[in-house]
Protein backbone atom coordinates (compact mmCIF):
# COMPACT_ATOMS: atom_id res chain seq x y z
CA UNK A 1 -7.98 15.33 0.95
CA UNK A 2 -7.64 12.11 3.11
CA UNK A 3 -3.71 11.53 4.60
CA UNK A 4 -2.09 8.00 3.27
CA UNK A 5 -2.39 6.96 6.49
CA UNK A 6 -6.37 7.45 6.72
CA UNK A 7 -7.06 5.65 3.01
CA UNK A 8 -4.93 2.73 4.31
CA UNK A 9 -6.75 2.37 7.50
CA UNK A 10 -10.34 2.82 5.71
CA UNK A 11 -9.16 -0.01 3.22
CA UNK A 12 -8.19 -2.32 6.20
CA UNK A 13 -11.14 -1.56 8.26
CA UNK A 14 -13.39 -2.64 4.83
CA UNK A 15 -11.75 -6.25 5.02
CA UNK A 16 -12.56 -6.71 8.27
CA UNK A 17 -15.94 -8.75 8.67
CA UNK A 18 -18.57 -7.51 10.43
CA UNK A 19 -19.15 -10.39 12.20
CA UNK A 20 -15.64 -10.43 13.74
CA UNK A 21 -14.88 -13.34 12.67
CA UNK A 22 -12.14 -12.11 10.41
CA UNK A 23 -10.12 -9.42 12.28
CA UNK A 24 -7.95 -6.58 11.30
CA UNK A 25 -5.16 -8.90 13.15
CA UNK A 26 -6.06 -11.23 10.26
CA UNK A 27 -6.12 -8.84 7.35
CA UNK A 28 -2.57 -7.69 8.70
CA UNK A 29 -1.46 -11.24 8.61
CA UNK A 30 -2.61 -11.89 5.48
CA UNK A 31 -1.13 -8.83 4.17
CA UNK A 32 2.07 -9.68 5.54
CA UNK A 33 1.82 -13.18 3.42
CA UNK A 34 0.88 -12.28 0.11
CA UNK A 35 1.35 -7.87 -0.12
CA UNK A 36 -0.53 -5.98 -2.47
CA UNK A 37 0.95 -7.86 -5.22
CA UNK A 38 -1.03 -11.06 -4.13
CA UNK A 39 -4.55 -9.02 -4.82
CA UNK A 40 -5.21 -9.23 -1.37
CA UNK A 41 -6.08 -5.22 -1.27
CA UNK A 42 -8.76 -4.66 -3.78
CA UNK A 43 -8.42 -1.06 -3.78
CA UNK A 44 -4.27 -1.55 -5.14
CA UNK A 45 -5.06 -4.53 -8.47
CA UNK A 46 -4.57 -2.66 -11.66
CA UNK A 47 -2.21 0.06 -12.25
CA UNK A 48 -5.13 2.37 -12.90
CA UNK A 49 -5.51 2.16 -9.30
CA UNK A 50 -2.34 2.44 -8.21
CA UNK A 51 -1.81 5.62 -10.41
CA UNK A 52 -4.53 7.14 -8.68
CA UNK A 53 -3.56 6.43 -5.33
CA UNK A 54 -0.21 7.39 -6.41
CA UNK A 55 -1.02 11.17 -7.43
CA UNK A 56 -3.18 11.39 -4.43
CA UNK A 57 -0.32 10.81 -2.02
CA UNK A 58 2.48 11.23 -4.17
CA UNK A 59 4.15 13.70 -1.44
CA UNK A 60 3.70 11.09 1.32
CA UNK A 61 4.54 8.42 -0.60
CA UNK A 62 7.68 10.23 -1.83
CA UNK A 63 8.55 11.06 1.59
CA UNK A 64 8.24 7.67 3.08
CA UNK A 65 10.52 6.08 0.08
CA UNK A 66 13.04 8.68 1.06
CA UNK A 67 12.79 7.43 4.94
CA UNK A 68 13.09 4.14 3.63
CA UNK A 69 16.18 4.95 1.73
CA UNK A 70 14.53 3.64 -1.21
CA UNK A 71 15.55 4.76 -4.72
CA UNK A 72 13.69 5.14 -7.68
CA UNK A 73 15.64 2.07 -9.07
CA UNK A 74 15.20 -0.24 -5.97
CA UNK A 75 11.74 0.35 -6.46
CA UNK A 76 11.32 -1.02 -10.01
CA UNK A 77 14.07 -3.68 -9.55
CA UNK A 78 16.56 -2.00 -11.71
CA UNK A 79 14.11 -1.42 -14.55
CA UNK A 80 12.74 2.05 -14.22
CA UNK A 81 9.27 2.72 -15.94
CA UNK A 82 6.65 5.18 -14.52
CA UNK A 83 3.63 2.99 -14.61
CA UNK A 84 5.90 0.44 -12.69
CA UNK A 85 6.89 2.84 -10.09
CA UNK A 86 3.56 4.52 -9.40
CA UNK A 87 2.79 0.84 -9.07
CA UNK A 88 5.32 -0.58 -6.89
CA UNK A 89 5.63 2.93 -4.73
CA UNK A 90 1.71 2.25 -3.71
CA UNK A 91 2.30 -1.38 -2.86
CA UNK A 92 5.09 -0.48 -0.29
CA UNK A 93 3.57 2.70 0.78
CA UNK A 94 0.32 0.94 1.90
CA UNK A 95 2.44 -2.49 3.45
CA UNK A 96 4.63 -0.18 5.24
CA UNK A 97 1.43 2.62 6.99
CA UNK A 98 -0.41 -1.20 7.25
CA UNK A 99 2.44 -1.66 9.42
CA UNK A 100 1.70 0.73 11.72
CA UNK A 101 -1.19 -0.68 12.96
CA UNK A 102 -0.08 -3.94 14.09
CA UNK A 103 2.44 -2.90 16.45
């Protein structure tokens, strides 16, 4: 099974042009403007999605939260619901291992 940070670097390389004309410096930065929550990451738009790429790196994910200090509440704004979480824990997974590789 592909790692988190694998899938996120195989969705970023995808939205970078192949003409270089968009870069993965851009996709960062666009990231960084809008998140997940914009649309921006095709992979990450309807929950179905973010279920499944929930359950596939639901220990990583988990894991990362937990680094984060992130609760299960702070994650759904104070309004716990599963579909919300799985949601919202995919969204900052994927900004945060994004992250990585603009520094």
């Amino acid at each position: 099974m592909q790692t988190l940070y694998n899938e996120v670097k195989d969705i970023l390389d995808s939205q970078v042009d192949e003409t270089n004309d968009y870069l993965l410096e851009d996709v960062l930065s666009d990231l960084n403007q809008g998140g997940c929550e914009s649309g921006f990451i095709g992979e990450l738009i309807y929950y179905s999605d973010t279920e499944r790429f929930y359950k596939r790196h639901e220990d990583e994910i988990e894991s990362l939260l937990d680094e984060l200090g992130y609760s299960r509440d702070h994650v759904c704004n104070g309004d716990f619901n599963l579909t919300h979480y799985m949601n919202n824990a995919s969204w900052i997974a994927f900004e945060v291992t994004a992250q990585q590789f603009g520094e």
